[in-house]
C-alpha atoms as a PDB file:
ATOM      1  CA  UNK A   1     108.107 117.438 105.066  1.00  0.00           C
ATOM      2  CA  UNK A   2     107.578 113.795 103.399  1.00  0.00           C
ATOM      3  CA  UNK A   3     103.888 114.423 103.234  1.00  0.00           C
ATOM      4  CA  UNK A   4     103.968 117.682 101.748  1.00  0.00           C
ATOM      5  CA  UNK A   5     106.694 116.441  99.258  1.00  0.00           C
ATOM      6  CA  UNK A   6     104.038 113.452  98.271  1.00  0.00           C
ATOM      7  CA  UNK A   7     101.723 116.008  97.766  1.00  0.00           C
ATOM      8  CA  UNK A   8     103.690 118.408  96.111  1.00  0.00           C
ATOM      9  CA  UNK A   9     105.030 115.678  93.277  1.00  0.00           C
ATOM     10  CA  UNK A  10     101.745 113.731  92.912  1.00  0.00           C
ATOM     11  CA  UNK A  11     102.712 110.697  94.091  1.00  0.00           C
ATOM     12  CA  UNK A  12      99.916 110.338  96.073  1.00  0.00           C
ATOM     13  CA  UNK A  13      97.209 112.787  97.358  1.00  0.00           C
ATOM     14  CA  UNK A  14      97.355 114.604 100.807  1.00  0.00           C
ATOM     15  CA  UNK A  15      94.541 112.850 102.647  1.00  0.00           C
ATOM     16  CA  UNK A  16      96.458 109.705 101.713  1.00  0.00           C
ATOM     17  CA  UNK A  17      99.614 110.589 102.149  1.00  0.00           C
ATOM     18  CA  UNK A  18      99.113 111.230 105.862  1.00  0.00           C
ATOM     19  CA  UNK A  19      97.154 107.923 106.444  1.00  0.00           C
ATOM     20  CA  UNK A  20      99.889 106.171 104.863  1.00  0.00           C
ATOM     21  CA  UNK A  21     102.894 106.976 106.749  1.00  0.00           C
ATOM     22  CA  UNK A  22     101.265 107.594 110.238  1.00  0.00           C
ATOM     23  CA  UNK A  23     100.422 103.683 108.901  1.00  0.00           C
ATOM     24  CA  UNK A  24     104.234 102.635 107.849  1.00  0.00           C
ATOM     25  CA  UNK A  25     103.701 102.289 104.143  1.00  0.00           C
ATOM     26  CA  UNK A  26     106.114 104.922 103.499  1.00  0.00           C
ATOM     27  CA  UNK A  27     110.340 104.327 103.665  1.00  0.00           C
ATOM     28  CA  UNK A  28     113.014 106.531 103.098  1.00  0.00           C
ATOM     29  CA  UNK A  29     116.263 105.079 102.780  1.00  0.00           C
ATOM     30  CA  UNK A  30     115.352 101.732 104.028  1.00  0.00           C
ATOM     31  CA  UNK A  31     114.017 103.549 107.261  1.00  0.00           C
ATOM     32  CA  UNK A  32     110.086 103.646 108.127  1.00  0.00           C
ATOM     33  CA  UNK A  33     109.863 107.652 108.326  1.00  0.00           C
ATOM     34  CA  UNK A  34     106.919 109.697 109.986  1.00  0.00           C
ATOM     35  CA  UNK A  35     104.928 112.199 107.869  1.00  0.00           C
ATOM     36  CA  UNK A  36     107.326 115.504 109.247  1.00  0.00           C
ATOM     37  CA  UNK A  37     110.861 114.166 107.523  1.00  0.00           C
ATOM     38  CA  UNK A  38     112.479 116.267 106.067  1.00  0.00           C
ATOM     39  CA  UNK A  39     112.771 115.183 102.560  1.00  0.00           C
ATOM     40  CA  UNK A  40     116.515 115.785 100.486  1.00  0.00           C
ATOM     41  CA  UNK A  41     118.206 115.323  97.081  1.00  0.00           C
ATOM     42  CA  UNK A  42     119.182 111.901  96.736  1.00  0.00           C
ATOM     43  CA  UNK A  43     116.769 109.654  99.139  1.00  0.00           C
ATOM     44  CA  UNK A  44     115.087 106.617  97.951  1.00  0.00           C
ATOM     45  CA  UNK A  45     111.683 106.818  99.120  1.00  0.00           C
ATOM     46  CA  UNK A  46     109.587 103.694  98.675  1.00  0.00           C
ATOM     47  CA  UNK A  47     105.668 103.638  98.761  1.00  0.00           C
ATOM     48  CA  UNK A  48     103.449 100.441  99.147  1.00  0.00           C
ATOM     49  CA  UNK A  49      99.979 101.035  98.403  1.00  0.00           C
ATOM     50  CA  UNK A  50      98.321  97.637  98.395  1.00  0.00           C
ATOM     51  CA  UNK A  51     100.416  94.671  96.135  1.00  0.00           C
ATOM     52  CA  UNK A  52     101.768  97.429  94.437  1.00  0.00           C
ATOM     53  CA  UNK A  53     105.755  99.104  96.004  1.00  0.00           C
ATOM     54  CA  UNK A  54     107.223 102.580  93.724  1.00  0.00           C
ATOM     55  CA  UNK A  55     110.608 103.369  95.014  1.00  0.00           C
ATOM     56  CA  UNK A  56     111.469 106.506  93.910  1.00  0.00           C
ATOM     57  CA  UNK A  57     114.619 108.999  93.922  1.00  0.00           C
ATOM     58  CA  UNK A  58     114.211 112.518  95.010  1.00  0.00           C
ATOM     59  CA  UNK A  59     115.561 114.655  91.857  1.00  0.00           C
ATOM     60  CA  UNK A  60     114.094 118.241  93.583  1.00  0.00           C
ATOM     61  CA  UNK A  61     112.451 119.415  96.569  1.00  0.00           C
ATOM     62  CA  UNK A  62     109.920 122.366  95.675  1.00  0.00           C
ATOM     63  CA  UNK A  63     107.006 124.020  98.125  1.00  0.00           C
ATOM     64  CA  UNK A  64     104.935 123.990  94.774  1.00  0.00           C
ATOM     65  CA  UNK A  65     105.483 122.863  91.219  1.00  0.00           C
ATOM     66  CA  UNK A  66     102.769 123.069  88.299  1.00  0.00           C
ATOM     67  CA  UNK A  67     101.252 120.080  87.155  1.00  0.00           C
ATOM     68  CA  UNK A  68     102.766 119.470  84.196  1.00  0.00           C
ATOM     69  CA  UNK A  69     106.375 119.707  85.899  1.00  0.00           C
ATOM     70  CA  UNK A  70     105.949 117.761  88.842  1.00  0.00           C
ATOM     71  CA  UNK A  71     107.270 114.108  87.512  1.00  0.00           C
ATOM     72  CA  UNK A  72     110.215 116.238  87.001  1.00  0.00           C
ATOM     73  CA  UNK A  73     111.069 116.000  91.098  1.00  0.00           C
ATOM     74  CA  UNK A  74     111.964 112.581  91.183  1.00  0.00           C
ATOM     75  CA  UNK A  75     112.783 109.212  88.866  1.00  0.00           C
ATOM     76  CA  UNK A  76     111.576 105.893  89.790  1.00  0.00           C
ATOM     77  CA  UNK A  77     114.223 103.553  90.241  1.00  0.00           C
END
């Protein structure tokens, strides 16, 4: 699921992460995606939070990941 994914690689925090795609602010692969996608190796997803857009590539899907190794699931491109 995208949301847990956001979660999961601290891009942005749960309560958030909800809000923001049930509100469109979240893309994955050029395509406006509900909070229940299935996130995979390889897609672009692309976050605008205010004037600020991260597009990032998914590098690993986990259920959890420490702290410390969570940039490790994705690269921003």
């Amino acid at each position: 699921r995208l949301d847990k994914y956001l979660k999961v690689s601290r891009l942005i925090n749960a309560g958030v992460a909800n809000e923001a795609c049930d509100n469109g602010r979240i893309s994955v692969n050029g395509r406006v995606v509900k909070a229940g996608y299935d996130v995979k190796v390889g897609d672009k997803i692309e976050i605008s939070m205010g004037a600020r857009t991260v597009t990032v590539e998914v590098l690993q899907v986990a259920e959890t990941v420490r702290k410390d190794d969570a940039a490790a699931m994705y690269k921003e491109v």
